[in-house]
N, C-alpha and C. Protein backbone atom coordinates (compact mmCIF):
# COMPACT_ATOMS: atom_id res chain seq x y z
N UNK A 1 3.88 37.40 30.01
CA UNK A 1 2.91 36.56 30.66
C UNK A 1 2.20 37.39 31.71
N UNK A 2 0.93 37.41 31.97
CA UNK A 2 0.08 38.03 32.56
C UNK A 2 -0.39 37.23 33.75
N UNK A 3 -0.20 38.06 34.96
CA UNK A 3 -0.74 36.85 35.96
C UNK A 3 -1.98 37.59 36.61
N UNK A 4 -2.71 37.48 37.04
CA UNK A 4 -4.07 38.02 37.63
C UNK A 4 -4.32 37.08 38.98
N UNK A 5 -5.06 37.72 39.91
CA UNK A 5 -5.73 37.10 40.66
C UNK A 5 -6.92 37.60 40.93
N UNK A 6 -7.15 36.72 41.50
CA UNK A 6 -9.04 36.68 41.61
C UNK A 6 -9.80 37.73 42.64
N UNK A 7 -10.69 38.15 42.45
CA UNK A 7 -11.25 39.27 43.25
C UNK A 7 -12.05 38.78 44.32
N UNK A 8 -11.95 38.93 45.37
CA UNK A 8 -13.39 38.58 46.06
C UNK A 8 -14.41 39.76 46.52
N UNK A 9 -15.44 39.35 46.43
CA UNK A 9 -16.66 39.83 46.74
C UNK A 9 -16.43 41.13 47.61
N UNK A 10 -16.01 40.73 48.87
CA UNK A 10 -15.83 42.05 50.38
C UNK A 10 -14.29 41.81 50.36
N UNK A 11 -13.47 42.23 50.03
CA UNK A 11 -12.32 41.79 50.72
C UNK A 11 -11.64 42.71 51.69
N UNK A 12 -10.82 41.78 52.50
CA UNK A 12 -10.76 42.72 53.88
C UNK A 12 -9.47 42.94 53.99
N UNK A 13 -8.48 42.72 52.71
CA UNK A 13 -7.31 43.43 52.92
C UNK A 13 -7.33 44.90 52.06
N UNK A 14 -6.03 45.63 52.00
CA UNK A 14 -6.68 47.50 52.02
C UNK A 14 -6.64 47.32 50.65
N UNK A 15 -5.95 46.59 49.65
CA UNK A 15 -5.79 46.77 48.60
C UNK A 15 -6.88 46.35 47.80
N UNK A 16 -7.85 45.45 48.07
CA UNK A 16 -8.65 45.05 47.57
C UNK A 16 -8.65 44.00 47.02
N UNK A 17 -7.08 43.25 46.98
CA UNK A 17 -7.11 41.69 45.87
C UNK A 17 -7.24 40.75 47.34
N UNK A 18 -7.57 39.35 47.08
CA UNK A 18 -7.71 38.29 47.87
C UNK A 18 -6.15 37.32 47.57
N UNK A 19 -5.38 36.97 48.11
CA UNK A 19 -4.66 36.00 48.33
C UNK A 19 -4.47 34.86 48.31
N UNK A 20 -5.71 34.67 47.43
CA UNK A 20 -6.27 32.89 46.68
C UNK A 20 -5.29 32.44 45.69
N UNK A 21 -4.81 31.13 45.90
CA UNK A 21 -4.16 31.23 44.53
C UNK A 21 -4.72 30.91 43.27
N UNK A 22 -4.37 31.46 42.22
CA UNK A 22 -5.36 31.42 40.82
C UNK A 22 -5.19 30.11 40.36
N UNK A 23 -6.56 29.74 39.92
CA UNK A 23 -6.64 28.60 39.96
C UNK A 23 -7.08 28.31 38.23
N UNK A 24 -6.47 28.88 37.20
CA UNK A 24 -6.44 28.92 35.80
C UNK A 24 -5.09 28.35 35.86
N UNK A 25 -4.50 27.67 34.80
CA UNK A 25 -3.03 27.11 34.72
C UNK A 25 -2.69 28.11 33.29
N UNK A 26 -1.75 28.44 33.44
CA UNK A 26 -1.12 29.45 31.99
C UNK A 26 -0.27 28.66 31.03
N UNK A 27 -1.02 28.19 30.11
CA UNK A 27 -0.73 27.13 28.40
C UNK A 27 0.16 27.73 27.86
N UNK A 28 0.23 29.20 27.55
CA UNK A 28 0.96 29.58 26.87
C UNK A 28 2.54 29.25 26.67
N UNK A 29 3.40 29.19 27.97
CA UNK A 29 4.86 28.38 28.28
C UNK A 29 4.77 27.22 27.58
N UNK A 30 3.38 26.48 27.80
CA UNK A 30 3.59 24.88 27.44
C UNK A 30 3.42 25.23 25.81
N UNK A 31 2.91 25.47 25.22
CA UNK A 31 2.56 25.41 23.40
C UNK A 31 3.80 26.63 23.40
N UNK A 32 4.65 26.99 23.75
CA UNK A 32 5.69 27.58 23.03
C UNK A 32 6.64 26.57 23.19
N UNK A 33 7.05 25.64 24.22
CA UNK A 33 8.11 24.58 24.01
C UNK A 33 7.58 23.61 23.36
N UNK A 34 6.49 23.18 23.61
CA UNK A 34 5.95 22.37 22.14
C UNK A 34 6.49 22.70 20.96
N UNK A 35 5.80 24.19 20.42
CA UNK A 35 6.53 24.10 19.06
C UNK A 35 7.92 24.35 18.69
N UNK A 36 8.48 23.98 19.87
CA UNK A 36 9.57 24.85 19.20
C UNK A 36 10.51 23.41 18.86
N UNK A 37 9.91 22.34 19.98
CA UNK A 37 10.15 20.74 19.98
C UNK A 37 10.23 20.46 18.44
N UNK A 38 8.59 20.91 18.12
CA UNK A 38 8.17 20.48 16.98
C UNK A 38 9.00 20.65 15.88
N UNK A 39 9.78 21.82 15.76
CA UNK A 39 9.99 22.30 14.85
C UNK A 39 11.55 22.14 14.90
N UNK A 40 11.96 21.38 15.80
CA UNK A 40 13.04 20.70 16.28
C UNK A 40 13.37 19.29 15.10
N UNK A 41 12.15 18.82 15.74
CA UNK A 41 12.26 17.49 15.05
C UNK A 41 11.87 16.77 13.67
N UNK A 42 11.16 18.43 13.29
CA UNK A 42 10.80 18.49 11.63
C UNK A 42 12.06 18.99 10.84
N UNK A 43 13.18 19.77 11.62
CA UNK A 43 14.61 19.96 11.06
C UNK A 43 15.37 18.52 11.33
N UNK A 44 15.28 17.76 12.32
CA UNK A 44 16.87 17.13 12.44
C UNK A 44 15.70 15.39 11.54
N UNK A 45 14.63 14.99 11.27
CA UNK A 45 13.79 13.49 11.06
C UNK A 45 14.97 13.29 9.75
N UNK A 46 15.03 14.17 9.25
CA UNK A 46 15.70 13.98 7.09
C UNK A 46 17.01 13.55 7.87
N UNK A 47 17.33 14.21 8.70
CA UNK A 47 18.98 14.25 8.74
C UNK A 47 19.35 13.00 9.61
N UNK A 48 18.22 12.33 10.19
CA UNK A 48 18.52 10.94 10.81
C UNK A 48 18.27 9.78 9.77
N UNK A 49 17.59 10.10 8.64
CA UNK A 49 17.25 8.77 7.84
C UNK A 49 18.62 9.02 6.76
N UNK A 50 19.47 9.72 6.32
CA UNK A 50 20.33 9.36 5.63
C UNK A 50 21.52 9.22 5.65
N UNK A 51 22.51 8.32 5.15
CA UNK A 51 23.34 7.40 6.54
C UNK A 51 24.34 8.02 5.73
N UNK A 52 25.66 7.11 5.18
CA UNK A 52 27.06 7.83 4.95
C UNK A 52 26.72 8.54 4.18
N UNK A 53 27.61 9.92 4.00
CA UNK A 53 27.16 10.85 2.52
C UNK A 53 28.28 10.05 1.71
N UNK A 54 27.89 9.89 0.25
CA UNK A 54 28.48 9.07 -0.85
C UNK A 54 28.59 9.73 -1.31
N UNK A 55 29.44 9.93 -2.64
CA UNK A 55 29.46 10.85 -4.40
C UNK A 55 29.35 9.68 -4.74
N UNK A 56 28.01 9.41 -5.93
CA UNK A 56 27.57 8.48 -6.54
C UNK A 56 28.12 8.96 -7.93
N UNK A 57 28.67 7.54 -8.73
CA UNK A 57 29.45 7.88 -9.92
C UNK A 57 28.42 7.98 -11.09
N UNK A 58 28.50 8.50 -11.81
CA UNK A 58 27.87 9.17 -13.30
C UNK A 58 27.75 7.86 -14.41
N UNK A 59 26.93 7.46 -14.59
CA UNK A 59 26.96 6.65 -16.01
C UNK A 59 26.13 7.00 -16.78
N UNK A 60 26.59 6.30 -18.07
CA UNK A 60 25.77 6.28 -19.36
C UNK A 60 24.77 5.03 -19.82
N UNK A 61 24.41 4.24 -18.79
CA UNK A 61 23.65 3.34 -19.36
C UNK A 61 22.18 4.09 -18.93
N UNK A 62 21.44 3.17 -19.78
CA UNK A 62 20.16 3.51 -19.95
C UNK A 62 18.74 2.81 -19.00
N UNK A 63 17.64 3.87 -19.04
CA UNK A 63 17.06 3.77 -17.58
C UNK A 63 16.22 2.39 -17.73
N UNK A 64 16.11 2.01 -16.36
CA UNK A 64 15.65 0.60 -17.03
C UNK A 64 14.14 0.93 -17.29
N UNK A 65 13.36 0.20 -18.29
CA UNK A 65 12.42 0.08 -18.75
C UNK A 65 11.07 0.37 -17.85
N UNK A 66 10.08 0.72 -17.83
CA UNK A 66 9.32 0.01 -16.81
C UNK A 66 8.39 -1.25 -16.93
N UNK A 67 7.62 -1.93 -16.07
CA UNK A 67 7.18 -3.17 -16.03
C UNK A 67 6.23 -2.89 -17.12
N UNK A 68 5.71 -3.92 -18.30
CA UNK A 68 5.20 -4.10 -19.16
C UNK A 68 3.48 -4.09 -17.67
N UNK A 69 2.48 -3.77 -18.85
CA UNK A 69 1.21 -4.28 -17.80
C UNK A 69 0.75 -5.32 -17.73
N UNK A 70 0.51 -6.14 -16.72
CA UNK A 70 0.55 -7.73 -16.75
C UNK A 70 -0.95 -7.89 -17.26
N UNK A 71 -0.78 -9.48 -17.72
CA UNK A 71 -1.94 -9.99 -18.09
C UNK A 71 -2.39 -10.30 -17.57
N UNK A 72 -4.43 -10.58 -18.01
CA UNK A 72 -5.40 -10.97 -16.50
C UNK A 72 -5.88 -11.95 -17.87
N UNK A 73 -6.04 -13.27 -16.71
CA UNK A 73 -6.82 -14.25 -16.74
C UNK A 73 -8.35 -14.06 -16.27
N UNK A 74 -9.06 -14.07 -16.66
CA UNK A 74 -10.73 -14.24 -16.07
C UNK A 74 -11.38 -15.31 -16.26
N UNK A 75 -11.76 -15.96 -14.98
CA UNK A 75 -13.19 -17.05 -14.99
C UNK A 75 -14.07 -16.08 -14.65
N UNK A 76 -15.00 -16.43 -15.63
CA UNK A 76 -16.88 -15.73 -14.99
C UNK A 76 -17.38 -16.99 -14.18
N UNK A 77 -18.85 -16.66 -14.00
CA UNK A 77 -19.40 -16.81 -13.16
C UNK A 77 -19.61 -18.51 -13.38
N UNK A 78 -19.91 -18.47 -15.18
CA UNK A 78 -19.92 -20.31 -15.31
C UNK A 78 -18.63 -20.98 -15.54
N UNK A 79 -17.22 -20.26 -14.63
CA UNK A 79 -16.13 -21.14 -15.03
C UNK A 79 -15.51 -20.64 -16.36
N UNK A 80 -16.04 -20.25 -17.27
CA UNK A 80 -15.09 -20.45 -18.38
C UNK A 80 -13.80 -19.31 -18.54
N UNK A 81 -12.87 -19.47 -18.61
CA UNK A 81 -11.40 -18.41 -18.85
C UNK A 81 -11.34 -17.30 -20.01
N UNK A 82 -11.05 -16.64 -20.05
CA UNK A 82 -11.22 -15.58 -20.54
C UNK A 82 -9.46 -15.08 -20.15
N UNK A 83 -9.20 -14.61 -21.39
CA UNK A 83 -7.38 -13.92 -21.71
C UNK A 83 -8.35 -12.43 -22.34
N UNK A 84 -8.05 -11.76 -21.27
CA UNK A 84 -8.98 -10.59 -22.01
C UNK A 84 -9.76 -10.96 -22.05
N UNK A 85 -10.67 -10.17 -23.56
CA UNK A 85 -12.01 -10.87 -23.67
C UNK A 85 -11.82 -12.16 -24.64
N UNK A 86 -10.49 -12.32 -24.85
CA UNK A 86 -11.04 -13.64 -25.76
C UNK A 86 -10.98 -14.81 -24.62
N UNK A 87 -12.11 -15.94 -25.24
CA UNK A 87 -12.85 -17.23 -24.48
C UNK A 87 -11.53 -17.98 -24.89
N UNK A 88 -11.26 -18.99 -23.97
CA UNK A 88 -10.19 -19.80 -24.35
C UNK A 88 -11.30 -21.16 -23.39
N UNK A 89 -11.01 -22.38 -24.67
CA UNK A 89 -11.43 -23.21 -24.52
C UNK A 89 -10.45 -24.52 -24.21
N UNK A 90 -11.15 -25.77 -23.52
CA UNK A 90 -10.07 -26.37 -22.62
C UNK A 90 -9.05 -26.77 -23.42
N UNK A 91 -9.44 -26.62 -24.96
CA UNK A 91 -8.37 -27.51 -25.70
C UNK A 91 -7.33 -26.32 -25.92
N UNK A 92 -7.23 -24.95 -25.79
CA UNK A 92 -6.92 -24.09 -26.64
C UNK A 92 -6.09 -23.07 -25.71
N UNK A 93 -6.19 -23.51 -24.09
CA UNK A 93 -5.75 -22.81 -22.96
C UNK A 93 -4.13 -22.85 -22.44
N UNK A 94 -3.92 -23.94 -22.72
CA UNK A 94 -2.59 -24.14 -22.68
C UNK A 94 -1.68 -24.06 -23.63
N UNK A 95 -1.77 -24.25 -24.90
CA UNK A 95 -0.82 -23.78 -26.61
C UNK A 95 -1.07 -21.89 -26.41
N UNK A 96 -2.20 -21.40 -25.73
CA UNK A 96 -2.06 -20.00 -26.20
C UNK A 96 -1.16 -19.27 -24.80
N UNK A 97 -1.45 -19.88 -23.74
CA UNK A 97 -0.67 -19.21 -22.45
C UNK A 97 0.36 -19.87 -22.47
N UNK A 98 1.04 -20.66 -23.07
CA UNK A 98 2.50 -21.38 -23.54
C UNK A 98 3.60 -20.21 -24.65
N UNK A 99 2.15 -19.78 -25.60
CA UNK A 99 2.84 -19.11 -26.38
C UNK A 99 3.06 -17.86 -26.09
N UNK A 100 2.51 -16.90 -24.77
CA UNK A 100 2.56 -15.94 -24.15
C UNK A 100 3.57 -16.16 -23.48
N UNK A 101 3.43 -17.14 -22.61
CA UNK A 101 5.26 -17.32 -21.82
C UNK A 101 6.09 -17.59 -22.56
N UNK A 102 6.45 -17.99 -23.46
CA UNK A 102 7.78 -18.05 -24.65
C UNK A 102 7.96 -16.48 -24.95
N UNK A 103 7.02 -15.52 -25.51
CA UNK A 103 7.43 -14.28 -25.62
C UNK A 103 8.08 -13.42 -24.45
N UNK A 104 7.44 -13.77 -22.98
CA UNK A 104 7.79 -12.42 -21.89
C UNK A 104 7.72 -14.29 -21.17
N UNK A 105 8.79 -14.39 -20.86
CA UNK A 105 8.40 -15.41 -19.40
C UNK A 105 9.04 -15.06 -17.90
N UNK A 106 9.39 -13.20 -18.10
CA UNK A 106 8.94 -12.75 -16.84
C UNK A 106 7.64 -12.06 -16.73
N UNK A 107 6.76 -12.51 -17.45
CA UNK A 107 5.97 -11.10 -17.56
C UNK A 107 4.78 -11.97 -16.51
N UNK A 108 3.86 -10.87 -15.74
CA UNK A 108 2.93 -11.06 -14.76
C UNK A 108 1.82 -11.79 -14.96
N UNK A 109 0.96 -12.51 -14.62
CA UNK A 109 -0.03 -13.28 -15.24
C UNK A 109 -0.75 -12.86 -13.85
N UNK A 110 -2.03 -12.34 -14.16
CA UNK A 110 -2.94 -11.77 -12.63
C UNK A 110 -4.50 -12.84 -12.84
N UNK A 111 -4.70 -13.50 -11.91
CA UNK A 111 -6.27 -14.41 -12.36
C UNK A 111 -7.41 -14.14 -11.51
N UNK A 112 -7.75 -13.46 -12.24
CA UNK A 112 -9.66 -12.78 -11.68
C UNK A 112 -10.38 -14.07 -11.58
N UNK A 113 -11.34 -14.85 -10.50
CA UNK A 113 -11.94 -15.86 -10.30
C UNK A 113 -13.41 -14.89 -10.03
N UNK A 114 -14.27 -15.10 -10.77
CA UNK A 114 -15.70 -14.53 -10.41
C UNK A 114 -16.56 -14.74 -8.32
N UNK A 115 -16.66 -14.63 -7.60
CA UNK A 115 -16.73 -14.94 -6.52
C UNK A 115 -17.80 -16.51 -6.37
N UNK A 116 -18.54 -16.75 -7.54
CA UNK A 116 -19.54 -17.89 -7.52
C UNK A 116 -19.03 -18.90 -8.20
N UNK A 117 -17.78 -19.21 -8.18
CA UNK A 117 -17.06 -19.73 -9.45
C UNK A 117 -16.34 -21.03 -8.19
N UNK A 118 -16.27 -22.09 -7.97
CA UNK A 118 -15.56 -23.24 -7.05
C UNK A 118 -14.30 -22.61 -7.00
N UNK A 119 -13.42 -23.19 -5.75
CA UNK A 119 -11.89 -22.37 -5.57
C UNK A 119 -11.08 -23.74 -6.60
N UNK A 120 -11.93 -24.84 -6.80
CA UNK A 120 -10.95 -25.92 -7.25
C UNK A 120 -10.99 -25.80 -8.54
N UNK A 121 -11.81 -24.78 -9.61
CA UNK A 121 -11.66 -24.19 -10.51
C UNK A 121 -10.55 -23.08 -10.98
N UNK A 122 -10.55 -22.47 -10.25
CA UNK A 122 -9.56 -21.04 -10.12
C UNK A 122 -8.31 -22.01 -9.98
N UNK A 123 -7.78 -22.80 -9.06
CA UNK A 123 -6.64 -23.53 -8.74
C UNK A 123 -6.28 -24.23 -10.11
N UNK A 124 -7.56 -24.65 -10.64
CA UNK A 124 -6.95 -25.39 -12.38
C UNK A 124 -6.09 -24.88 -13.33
N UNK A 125 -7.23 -23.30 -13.20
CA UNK A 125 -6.90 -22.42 -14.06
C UNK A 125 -5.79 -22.27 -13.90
N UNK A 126 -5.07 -21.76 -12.26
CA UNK A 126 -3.44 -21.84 -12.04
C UNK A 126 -2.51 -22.47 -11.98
N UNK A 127 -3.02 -23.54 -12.12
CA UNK A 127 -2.24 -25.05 -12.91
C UNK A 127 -1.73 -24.81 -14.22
N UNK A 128 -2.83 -24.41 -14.83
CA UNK A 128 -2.53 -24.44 -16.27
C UNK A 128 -1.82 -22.58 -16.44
N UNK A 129 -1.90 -22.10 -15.84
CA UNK A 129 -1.01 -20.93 -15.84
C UNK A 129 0.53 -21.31 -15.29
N UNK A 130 0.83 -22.23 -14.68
CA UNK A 130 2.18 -22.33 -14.14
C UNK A 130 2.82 -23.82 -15.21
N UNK A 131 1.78 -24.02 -15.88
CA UNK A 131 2.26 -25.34 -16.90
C UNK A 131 2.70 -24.60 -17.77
N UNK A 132 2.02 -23.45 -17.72
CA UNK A 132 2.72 -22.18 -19.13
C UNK A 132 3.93 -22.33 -19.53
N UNK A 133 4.12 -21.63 -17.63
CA UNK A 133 5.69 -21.29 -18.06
C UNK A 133 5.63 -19.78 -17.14
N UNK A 134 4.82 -19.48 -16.65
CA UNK A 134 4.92 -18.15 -15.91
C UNK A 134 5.46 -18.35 -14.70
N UNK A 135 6.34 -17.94 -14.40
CA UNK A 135 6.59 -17.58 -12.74
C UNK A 135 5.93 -16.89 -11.82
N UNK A 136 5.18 -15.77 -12.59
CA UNK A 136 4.74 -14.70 -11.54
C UNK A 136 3.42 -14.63 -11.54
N UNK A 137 2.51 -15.09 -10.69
CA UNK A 137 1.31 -15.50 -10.84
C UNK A 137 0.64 -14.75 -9.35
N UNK A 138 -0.18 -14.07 -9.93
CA UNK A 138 -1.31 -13.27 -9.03
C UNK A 138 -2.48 -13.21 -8.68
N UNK A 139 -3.52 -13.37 -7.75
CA UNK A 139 -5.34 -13.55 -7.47
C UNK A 139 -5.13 -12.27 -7.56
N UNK A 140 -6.52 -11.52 -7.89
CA UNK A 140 -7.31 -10.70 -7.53
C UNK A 140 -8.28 -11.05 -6.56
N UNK A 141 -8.40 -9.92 -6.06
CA UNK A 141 -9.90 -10.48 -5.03
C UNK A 141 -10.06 -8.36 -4.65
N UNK A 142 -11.65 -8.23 -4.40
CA UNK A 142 -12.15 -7.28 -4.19
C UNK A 142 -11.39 -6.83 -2.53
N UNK A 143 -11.03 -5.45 -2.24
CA UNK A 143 -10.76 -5.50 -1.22
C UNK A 143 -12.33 -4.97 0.23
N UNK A 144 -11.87 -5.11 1.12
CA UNK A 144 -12.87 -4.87 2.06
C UNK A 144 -13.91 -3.76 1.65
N UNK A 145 -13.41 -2.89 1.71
CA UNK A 145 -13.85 -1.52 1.46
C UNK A 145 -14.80 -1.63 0.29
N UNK A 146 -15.15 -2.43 -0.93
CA UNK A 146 -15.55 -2.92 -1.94
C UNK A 146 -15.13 -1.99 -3.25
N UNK A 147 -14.31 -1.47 -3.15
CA UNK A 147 -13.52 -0.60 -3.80
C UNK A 147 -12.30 -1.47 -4.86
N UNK A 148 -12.12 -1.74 -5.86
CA UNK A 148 -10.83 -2.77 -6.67
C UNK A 148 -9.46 -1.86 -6.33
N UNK A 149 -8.35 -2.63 -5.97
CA UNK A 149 -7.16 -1.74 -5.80
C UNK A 149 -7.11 -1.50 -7.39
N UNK A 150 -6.54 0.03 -7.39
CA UNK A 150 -5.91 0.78 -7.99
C UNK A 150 -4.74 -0.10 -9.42
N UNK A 151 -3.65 -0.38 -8.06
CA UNK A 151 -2.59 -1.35 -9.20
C UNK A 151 -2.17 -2.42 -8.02
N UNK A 152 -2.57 -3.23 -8.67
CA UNK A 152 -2.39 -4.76 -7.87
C UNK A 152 -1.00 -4.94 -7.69
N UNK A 153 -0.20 -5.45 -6.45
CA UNK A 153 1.27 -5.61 -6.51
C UNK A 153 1.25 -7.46 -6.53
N UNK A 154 2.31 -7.57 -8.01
CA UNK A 154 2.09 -9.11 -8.34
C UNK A 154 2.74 -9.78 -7.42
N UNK A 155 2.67 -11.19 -7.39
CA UNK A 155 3.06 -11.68 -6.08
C UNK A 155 4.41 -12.46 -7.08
N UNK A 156 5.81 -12.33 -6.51
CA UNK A 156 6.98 -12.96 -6.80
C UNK A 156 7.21 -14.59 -6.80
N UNK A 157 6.43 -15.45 -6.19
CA UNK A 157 5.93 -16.45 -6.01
C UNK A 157 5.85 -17.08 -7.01
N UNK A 158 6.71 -18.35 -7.29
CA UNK A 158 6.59 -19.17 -8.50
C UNK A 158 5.03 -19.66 -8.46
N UNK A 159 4.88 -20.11 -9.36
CA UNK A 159 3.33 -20.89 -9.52
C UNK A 159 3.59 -22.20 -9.92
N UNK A 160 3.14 -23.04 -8.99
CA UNK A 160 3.01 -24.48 -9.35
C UNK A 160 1.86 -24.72 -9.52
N UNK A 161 1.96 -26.23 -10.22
CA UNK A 161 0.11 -26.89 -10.33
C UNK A 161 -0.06 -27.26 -9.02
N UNK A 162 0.36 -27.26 -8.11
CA UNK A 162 -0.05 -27.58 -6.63
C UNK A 162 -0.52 -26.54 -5.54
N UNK A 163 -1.45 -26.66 -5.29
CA UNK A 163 -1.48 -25.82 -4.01
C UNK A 163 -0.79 -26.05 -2.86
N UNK A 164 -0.33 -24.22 -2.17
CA UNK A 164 0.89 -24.51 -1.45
C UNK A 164 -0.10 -24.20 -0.24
């Protein structure tokens, strides 16, 4: 560490430095215990998040599956439902999402409502999605940013014909 002091102009002691005290503060002390903090607490963060050490026992069963991709319901803009692209009509909405929940009746049911579409429409539609037989029933909606999430996380939430 280097310390200096300041010169003055005439100075009238023999040596020539002035007796001011320097008025720069020296960082260097401080950003070496910083990192060394740092680099403290980037060794011990792992070693605080993992709690008893275990020996976890070995099996042979098999990995579980992953989640099938859930199905989307769509109303457009004039109301009408849409399973994919096929149109499902009022008579024809409930025998076909009946016969989807008999195959997977854990499987996800996600319902896209067009934004110009009544909310007491969309709520029908989830009537008749929870008359199915689905448990796991999900909205979409655009997020702020106007960007669509990525992968929607379904909501665990039984679905009734009632709004809760």
């Amino acid at each position: 560490m280097a310390m200096g002091s300041i010169r003055s102009g005439g100075g009238d002691d023999e040596d020539g430095l002035d007796d001011a005290p320097m008025s720069e503060m020296n960082v260097t002390p401080l950003v070496d215990v910083m990192l060394v903090l740092l680099i403290i607490f980037m060794v011990a963060a792992p070693l605080m998040t993992t709690g008893v050490p275990v020996q976890l026992p070995k099996t042979t069963a098999q990995k579980v599956a992953q989640a099938k991709k859930p199905l989307e319901i769509s109303i457009d803009k004039d109301g009408k439902p849409y399973l994919a692209k096929e149109e499902l009509t009022p008579e024809t909405i409930l025998p076909r999402l009946r016969a989807l929940a008999a195959e997977d009746p854990g499987q996800v049911m996600l319902v896209r409502g067009d934004r110009d579409v009544p909310y007491g429409k969309i709520m029908e539609v989830m009537g008749l999605v929870g008359q199915a037989g689905f448990t796991k029933v999900s909205l979409i909606a655009q997020s702020p940013g106007g960007a669509l999430p990525s992968a929607p996380a379904p909501a665990a939430a039984p679905a009734t014909g009632t709004a809760q």
